[in-house]
PDB file of N, CA and C in Angstrom:
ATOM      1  N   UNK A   1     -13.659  11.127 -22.351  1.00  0.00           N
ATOM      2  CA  UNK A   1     -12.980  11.324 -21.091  1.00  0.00           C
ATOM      3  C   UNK A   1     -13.124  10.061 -20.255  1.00  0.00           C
ATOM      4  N   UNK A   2     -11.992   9.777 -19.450  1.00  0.00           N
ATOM      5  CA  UNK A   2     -12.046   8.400 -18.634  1.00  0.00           C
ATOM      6  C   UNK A   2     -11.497   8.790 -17.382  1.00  0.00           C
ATOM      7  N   UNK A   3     -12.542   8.495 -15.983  1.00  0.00           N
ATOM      8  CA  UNK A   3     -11.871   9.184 -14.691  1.00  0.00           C
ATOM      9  C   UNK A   3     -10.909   7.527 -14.429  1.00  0.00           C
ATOM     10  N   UNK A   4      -9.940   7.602 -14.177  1.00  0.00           N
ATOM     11  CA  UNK A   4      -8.990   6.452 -13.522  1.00  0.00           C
ATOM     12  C   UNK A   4      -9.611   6.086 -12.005  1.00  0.00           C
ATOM     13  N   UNK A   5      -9.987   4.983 -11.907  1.00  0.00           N
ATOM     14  CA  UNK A   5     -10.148   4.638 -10.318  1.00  0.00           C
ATOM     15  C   UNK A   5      -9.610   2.985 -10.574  1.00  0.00           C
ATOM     16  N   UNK A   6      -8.019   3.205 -10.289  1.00  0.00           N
ATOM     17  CA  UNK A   6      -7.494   1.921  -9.729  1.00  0.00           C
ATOM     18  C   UNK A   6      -6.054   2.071  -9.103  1.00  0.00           C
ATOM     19  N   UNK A   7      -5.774   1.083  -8.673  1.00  0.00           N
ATOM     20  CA  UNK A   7      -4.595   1.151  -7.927  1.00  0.00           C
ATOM     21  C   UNK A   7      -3.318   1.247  -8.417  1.00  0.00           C
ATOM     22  N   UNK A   8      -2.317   2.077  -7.915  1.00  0.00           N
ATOM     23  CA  UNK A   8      -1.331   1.868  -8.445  1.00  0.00           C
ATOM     24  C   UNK A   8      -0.420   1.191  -7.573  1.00  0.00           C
ATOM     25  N   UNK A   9       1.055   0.873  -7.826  1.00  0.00           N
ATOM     26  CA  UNK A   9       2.255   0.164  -7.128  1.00  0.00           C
ATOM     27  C   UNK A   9       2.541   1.120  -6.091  1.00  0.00           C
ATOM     28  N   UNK A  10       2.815   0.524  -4.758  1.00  0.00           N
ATOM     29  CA  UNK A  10       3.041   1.244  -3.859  1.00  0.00           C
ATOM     30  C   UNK A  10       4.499   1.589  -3.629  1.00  0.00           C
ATOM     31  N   UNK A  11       4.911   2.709  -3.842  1.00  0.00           N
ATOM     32  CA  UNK A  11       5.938   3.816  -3.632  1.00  0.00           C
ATOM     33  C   UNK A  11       6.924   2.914  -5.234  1.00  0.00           C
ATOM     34  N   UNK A  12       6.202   2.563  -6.185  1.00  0.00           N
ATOM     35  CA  UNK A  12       7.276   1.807  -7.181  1.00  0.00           C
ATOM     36  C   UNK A  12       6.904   2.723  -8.372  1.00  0.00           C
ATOM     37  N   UNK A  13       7.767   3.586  -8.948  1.00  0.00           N
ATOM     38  CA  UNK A  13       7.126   4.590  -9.628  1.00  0.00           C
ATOM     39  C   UNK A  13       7.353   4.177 -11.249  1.00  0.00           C
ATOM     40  N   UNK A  14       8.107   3.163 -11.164  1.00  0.00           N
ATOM     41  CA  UNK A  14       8.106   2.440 -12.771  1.00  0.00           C
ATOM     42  C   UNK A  14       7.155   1.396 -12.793  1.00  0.00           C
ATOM     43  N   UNK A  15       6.885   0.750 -11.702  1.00  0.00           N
ATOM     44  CA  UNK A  15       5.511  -0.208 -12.019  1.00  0.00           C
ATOM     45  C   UNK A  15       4.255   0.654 -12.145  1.00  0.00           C
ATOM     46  N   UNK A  16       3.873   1.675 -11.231  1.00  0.00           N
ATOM     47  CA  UNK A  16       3.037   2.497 -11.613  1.00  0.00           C
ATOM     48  C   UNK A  16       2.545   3.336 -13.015  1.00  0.00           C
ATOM     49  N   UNK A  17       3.793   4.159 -13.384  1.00  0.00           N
ATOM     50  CA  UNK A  17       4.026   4.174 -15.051  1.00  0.00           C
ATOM     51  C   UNK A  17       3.341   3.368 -16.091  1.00  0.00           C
ATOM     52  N   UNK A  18       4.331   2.103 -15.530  1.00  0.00           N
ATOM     53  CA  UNK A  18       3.374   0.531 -16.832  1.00  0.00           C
ATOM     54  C   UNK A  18       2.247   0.656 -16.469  1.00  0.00           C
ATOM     55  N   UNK A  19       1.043   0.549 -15.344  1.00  0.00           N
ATOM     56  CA  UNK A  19       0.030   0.870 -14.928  1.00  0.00           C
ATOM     57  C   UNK A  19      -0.575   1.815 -15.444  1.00  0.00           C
ATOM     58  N   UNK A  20       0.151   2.847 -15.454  1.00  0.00           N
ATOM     59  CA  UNK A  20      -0.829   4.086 -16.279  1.00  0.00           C
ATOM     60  C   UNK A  20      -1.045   4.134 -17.029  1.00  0.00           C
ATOM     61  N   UNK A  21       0.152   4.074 -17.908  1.00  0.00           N
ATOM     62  CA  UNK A  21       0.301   3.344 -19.437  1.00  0.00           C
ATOM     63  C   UNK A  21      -0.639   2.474 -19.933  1.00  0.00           C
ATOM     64  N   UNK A  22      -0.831   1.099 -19.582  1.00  0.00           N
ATOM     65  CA  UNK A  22      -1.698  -0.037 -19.860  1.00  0.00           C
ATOM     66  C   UNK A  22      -3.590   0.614 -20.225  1.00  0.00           C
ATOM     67  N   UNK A  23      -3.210   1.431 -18.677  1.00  0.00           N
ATOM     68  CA  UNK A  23      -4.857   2.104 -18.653  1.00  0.00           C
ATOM     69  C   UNK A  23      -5.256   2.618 -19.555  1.00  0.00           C
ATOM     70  N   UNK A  24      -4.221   3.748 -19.886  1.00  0.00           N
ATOM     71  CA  UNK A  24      -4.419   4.786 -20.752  1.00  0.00           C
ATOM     72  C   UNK A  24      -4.322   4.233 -22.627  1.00  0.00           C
ATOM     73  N   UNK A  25      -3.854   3.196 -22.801  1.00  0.00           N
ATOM     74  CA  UNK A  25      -4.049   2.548 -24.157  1.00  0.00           C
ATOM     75  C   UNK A  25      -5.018   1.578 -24.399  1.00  0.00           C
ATOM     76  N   UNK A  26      -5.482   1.462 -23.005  1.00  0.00           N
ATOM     77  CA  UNK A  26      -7.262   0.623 -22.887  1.00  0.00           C
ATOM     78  C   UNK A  26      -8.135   1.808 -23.271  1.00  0.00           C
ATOM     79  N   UNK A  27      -8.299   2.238 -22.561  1.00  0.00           N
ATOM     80  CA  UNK A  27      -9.177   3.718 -22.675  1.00  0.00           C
ATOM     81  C   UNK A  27      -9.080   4.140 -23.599  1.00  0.00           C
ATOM     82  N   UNK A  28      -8.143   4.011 -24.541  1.00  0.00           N
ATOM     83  CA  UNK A  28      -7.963   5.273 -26.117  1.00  0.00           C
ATOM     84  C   UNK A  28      -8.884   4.139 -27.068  1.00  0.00           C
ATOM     85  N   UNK A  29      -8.707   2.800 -26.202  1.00  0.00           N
ATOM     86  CA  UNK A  29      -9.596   1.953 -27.237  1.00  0.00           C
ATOM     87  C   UNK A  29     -10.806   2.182 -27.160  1.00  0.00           C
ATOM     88  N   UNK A  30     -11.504   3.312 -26.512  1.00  0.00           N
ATOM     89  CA  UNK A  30     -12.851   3.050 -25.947  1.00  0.00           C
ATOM     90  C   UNK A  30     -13.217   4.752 -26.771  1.00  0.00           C
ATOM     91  N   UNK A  31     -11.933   5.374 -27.491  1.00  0.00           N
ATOM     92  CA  UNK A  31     -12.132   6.685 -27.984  1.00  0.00           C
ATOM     93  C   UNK A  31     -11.983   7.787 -26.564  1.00  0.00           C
ATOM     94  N   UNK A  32     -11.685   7.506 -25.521  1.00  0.00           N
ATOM     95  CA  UNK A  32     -11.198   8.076 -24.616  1.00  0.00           C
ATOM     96  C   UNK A  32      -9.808   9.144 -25.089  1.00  0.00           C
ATOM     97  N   UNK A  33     -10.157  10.321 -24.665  1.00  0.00           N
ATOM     98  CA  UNK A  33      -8.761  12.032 -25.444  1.00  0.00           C
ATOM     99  C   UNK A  33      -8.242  12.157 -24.290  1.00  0.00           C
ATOM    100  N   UNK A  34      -9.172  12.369 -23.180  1.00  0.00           N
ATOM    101  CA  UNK A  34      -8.930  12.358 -21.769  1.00  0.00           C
ATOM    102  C   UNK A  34      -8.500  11.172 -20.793  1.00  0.00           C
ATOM    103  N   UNK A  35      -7.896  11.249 -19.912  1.00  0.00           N
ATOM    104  CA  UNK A  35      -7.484  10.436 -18.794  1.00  0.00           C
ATOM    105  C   UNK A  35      -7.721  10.798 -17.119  1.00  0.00           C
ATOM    106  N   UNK A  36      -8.039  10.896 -16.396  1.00  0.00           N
ATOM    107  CA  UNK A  36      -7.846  12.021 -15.050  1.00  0.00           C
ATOM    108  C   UNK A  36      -7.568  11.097 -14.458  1.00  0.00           C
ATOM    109  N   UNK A  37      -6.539  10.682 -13.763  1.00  0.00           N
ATOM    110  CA  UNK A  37      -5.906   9.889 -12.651  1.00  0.00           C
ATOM    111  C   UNK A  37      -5.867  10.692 -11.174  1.00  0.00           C
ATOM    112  N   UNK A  38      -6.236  10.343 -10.149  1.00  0.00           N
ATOM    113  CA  UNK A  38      -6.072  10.688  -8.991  1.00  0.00           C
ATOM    114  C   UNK A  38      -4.827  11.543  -8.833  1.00  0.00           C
ATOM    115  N   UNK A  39      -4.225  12.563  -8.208  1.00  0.00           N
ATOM    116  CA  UNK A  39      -2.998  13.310  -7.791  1.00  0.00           C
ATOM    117  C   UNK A  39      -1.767  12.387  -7.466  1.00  0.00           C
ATOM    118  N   UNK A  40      -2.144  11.361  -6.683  1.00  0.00           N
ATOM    119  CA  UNK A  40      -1.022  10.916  -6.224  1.00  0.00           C
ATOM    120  C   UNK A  40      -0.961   9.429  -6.544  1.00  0.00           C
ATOM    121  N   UNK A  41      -1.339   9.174  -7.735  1.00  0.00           N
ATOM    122  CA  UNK A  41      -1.728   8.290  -8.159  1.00  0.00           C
ATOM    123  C   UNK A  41       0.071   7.491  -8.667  1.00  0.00           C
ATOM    124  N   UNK A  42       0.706   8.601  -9.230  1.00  0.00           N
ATOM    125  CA  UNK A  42       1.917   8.569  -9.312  1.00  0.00           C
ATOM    126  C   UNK A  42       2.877   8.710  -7.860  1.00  0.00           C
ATOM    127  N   UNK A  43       3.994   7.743  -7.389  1.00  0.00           N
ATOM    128  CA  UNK A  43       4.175   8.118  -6.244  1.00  0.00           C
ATOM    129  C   UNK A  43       5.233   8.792  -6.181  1.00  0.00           C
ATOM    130  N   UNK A  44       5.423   9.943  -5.231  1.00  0.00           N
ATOM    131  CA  UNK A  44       6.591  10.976  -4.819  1.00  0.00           C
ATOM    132  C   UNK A  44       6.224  12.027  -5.398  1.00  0.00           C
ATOM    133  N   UNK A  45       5.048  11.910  -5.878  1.00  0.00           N
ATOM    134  CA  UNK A  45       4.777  13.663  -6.343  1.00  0.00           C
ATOM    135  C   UNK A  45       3.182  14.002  -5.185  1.00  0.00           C
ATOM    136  N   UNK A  46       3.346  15.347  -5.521  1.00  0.00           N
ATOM    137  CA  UNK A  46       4.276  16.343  -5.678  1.00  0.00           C
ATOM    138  C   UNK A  46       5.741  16.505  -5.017  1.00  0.00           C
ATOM    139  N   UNK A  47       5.655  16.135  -4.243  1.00  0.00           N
ATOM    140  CA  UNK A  47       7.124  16.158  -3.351  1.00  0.00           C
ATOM    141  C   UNK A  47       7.782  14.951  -2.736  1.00  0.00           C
ATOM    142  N   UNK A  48       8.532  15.069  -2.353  1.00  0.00           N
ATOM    143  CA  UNK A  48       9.655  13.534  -2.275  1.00  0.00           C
ATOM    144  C   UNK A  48       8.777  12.809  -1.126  1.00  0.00           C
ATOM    145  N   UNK A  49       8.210  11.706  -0.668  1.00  0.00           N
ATOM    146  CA  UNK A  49       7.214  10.851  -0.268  1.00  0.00           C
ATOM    147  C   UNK A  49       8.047  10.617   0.733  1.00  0.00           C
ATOM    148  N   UNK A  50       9.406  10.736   1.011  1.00  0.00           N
ATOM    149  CA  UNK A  50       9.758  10.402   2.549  1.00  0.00           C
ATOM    150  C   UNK A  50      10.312  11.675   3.318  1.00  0.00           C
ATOM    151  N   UNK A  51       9.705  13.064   2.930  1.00  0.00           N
ATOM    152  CA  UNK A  51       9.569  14.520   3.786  1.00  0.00           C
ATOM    153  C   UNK A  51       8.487  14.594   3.761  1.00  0.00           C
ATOM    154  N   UNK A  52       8.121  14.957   5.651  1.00  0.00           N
ATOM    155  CA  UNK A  52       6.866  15.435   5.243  1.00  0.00           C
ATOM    156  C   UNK A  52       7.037  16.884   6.100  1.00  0.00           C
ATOM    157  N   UNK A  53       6.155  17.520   6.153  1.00  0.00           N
ATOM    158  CA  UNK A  53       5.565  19.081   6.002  1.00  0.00           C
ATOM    159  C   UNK A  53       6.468  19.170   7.412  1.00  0.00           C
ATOM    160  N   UNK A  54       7.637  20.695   7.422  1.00  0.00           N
ATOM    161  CA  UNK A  54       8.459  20.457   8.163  1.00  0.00           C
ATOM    162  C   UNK A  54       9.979  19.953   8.012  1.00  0.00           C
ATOM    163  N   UNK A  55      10.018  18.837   7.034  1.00  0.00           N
ATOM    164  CA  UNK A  55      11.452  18.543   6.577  1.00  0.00           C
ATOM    165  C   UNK A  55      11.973  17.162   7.523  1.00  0.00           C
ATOM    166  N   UNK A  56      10.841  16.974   8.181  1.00  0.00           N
ATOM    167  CA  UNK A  56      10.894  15.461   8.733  1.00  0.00           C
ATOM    168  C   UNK A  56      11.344  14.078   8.354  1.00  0.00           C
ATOM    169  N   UNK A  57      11.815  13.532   8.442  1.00  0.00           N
ATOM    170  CA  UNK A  57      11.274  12.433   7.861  1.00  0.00           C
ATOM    171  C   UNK A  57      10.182  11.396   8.435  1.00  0.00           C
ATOM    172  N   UNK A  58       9.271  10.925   6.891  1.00  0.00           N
ATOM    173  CA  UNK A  58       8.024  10.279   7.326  1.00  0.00           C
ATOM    174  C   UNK A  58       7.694   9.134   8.061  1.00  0.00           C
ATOM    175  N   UNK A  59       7.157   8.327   9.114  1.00  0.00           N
ATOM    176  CA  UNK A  59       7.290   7.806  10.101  1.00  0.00           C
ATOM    177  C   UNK A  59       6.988   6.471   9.481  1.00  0.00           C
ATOM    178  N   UNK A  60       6.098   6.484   7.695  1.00  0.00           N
ATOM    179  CA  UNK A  60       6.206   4.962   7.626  1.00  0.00           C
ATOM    180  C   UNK A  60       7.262   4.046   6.866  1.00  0.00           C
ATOM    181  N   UNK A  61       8.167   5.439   6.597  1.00  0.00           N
ATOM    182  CA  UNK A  61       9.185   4.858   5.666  1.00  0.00           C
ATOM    183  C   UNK A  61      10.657   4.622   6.071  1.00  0.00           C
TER     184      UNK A  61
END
């Protein structure tokens, strides 16, 4: 098992991807089955990153 603690691309969800990716085929070198990446490690999930709670839109975007 490998906990993820690094950064990903901010609000770029295909540079992030390659990022995860990269990690996650380092780590399998290490015999790593597991991965656990932070929640929002990926960006716009769970929900679209420029609504926020309410149906607002978010004030830094």
């Amino acid at each position: 098992m490998a906990a993820v603690r690094a950064e990903s691309s901010f609000i770029d969800l295909e540079e992030s991807l390659a990022i995860s990716i990269d990690l996650i085929e380092k780590t399998a070198g290490g015999c790593a089955e597991l991965n656990a990446f932070p929640e929002t490690f990926l960006p716009c999930y769970p929900e679209l990153l420029g609504v926020a709670a309410g149906g607002t839109a978010h004030p830094l975007l």
